[in-house]
PDB file of N, CA and C in Angstrom:
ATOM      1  N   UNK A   1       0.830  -1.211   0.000  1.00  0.00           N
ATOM      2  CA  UNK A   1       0.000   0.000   0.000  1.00  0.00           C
ATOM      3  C   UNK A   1       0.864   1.261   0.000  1.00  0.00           C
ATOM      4  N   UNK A   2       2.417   1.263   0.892  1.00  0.00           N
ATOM      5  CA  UNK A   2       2.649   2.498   0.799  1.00  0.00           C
ATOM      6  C   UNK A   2       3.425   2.842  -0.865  1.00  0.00           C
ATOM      7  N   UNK A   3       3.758   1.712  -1.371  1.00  0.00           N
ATOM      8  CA  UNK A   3       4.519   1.924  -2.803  1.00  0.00           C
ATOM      9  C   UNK A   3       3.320   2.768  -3.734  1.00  0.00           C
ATOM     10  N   UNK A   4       2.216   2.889  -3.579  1.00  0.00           N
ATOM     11  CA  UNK A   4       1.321   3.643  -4.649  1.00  0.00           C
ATOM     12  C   UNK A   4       1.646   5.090  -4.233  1.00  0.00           C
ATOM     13  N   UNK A   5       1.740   5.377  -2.793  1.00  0.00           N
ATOM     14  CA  UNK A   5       1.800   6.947  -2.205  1.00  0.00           C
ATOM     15  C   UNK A   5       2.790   7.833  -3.084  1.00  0.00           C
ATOM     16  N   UNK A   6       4.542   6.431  -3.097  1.00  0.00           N
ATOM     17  CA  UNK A   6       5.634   6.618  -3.694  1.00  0.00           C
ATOM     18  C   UNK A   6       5.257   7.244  -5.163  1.00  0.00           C
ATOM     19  N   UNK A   7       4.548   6.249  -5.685  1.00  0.00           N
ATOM     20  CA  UNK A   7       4.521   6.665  -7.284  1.00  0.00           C
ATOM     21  C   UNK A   7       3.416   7.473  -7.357  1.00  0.00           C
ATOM     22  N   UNK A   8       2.888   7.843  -6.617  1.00  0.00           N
ATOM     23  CA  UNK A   8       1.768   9.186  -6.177  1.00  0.00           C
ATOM     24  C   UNK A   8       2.437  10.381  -6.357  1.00  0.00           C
ATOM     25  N   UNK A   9       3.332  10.523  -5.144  1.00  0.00           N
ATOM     26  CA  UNK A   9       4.340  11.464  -5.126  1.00  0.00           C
ATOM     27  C   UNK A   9       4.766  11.722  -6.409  1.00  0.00           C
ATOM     28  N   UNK A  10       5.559  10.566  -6.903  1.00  0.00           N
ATOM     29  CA  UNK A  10       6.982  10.686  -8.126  1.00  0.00           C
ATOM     30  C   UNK A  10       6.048  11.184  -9.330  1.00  0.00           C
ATOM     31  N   UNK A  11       4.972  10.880  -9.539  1.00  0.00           N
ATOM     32  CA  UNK A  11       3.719  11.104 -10.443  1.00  0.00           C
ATOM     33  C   UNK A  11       3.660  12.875 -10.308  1.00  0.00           C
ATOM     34  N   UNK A  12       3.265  13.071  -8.817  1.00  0.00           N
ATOM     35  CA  UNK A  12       2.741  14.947  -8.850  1.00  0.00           C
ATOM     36  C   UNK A  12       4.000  15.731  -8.928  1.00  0.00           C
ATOM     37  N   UNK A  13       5.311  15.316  -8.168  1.00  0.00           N
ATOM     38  CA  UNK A  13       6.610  15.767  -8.814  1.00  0.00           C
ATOM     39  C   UNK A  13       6.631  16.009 -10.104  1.00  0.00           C
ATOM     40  N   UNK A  14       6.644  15.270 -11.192  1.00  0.00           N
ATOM     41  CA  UNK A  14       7.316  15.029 -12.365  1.00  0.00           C
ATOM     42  C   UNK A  14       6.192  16.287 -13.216  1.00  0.00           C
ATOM     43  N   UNK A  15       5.182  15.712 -12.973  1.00  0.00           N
ATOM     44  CA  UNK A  15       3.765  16.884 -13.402  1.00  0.00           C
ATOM     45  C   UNK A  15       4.167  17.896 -12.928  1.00  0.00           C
ATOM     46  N   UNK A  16       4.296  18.589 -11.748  1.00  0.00           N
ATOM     47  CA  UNK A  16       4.558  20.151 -11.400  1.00  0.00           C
ATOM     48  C   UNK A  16       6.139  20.279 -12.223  1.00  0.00           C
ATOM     49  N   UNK A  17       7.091  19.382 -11.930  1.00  0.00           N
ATOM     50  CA  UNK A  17       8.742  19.921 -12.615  1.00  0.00           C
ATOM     51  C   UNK A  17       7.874  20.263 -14.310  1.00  0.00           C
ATOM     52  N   UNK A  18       7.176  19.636 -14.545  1.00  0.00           N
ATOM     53  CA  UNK A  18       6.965  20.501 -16.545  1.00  0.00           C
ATOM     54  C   UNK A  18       6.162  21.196 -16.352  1.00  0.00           C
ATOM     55  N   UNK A  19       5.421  21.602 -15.336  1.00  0.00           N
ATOM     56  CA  UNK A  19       4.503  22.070 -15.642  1.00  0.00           C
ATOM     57  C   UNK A  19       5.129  23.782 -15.581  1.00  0.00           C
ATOM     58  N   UNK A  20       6.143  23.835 -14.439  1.00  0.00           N
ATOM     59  CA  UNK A  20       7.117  25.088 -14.146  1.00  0.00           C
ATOM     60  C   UNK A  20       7.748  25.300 -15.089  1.00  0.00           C
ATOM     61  N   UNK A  21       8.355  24.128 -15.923  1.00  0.00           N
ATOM     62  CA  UNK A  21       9.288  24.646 -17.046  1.00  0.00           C
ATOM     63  C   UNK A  21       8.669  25.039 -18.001  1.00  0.00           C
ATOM     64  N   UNK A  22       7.277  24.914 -18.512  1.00  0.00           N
ATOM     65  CA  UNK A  22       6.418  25.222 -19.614  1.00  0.00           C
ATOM     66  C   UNK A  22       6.183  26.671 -18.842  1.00  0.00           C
ATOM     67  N   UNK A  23       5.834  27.163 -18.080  1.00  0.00           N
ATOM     68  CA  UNK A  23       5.524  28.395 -16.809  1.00  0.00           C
ATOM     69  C   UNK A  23       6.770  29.094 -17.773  1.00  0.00           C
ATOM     70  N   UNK A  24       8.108  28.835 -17.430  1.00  0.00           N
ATOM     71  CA  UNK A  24       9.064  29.430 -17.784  1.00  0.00           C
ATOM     72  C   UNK A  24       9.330  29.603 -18.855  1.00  0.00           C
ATOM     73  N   UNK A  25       9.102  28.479 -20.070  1.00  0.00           N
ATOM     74  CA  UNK A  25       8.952  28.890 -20.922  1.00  0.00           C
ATOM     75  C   UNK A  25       7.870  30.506 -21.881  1.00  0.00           C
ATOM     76  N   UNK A  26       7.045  29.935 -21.488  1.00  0.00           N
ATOM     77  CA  UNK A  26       5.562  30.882 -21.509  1.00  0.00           C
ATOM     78  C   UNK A  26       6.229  32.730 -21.136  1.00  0.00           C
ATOM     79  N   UNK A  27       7.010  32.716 -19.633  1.00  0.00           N
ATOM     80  CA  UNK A  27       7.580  33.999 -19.586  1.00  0.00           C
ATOM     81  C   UNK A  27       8.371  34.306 -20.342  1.00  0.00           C
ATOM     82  N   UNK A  28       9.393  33.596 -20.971  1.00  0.00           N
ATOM     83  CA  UNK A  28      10.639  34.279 -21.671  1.00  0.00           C
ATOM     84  C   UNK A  28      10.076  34.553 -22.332  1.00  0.00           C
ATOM     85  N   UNK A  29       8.550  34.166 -23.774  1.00  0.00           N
ATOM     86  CA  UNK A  29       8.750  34.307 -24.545  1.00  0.00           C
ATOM     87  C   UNK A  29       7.555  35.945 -24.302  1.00  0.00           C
ATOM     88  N   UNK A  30       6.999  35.598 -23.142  1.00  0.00           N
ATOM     89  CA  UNK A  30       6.270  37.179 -23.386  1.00  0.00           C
ATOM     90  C   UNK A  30       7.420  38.024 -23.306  1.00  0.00           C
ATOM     91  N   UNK A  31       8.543  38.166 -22.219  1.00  0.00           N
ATOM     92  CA  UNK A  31       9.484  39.015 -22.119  1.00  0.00           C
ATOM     93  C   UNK A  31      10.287  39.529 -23.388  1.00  0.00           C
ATOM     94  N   UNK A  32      10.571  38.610 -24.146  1.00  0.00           N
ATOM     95  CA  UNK A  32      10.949  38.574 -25.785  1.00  0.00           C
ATOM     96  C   UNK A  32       9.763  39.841 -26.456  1.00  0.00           C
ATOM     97  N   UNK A  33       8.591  39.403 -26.425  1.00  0.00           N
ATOM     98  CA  UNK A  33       7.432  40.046 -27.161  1.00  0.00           C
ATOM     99  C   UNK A  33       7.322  41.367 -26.561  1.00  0.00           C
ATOM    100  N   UNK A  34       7.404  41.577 -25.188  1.00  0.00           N
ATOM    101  CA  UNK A  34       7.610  42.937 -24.726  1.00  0.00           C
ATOM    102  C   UNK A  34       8.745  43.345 -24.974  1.00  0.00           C
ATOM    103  N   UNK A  35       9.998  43.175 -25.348  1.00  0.00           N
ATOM    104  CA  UNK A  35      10.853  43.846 -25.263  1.00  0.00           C
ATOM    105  C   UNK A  35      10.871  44.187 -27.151  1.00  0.00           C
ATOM    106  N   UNK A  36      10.217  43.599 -27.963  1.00  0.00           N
ATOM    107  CA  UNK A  36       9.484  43.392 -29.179  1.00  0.00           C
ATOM    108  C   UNK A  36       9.031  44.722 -29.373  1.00  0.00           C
ATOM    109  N   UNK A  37       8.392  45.153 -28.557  1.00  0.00           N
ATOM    110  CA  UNK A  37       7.059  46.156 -28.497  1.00  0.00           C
ATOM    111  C   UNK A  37       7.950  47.512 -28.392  1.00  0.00           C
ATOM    112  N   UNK A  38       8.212  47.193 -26.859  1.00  0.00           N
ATOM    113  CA  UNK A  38       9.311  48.128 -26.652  1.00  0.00           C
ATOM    114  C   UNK A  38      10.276  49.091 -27.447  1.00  0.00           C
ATOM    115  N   UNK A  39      10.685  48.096 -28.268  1.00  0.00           N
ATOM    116  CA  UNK A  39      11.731  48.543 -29.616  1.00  0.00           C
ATOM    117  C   UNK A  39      10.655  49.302 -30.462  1.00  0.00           C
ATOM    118  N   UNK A  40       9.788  48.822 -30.973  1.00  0.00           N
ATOM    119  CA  UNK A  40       8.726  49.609 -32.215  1.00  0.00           C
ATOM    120  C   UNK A  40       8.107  50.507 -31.350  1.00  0.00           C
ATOM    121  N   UNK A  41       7.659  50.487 -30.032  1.00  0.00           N
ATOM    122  CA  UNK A  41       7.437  52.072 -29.683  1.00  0.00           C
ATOM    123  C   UNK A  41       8.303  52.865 -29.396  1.00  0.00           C
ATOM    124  N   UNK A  42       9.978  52.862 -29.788  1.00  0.00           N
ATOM    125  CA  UNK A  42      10.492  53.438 -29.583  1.00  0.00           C
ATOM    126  C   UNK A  42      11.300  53.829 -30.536  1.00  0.00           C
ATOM    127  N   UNK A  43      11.120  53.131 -32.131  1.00  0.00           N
ATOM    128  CA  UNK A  43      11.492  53.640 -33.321  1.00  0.00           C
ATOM    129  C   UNK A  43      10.051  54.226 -34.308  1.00  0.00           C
ATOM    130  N   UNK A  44       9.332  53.850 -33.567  1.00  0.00           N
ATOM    131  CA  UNK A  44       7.864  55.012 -33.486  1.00  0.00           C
ATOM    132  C   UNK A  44       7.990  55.940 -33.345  1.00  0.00           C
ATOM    133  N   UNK A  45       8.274  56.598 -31.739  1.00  0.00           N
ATOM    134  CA  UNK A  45       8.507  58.239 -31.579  1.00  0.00           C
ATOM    135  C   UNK A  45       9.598  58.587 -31.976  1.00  0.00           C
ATOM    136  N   UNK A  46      10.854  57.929 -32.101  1.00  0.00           N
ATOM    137  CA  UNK A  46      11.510  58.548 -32.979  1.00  0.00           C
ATOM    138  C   UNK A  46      11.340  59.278 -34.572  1.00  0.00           C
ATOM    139  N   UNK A  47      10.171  58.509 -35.440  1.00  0.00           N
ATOM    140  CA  UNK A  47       9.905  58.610 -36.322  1.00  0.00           C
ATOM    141  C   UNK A  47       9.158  60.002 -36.429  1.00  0.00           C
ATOM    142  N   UNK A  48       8.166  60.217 -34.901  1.00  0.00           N
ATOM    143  CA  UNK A  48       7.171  61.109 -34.595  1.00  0.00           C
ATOM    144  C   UNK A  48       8.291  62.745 -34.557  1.00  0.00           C
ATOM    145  N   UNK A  49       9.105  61.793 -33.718  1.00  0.00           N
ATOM    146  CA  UNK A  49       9.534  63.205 -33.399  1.00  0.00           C
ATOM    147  C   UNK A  49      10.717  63.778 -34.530  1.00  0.00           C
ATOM    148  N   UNK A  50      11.365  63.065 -35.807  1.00  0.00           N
ATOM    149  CA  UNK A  50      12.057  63.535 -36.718  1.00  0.00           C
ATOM    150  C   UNK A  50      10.750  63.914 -37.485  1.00  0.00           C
ATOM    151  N   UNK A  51       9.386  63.844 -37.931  1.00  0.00           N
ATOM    152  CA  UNK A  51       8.311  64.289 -38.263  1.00  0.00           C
ATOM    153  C   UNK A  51       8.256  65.554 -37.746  1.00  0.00           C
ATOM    154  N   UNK A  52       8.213  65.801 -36.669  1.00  0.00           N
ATOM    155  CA  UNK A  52       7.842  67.112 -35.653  1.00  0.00           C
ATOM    156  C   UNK A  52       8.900  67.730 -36.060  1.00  0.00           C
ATOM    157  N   UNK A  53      10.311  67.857 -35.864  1.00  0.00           N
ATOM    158  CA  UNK A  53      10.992  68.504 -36.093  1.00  0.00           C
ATOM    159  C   UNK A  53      11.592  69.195 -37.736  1.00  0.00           C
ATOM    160  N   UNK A  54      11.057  68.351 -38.651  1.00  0.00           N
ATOM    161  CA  UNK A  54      10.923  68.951 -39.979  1.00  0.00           C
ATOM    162  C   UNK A  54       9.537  69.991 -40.244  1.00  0.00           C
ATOM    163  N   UNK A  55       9.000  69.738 -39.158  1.00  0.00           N
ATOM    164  CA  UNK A  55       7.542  70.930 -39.576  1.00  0.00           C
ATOM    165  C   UNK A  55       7.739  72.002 -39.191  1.00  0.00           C
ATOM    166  N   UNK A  56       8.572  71.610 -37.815  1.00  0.00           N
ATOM    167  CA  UNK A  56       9.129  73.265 -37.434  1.00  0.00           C
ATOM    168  C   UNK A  56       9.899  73.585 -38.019  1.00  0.00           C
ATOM    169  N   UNK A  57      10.434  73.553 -39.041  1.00  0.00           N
ATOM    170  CA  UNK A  57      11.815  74.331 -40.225  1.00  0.00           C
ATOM    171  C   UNK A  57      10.507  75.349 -40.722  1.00  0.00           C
TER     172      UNK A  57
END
């Protein structure tokens, strides 16, 4: 009886260890996509603001 607890355990272990690494996966890749974003709103206002500054000539 106690050998099922064992592979009970080794069973909800193994499930939570992927389930964290898929977790981790999942963040890098938003962090990737925000830092994605990041870049194009920031060759955006650049764009805005070499715009702005040719109107004032």
């Amino acid at each position: 009886m106690g050998w099922i607890i064992y592979v009970a355990e080794f069973a909800i272990m193994l499930y939570l260890f992927f389930k964290v690494r898929k977790l981790e996966e999942m963040m890098e890749k938003q962090e990737v996509e925000r830092n994605e974003m990041k870049v194009s709103l920031d060759r955006l206002h650049e764009k805005m603001d070499h715009a702005s500054h040719r109107e004032d000539r």
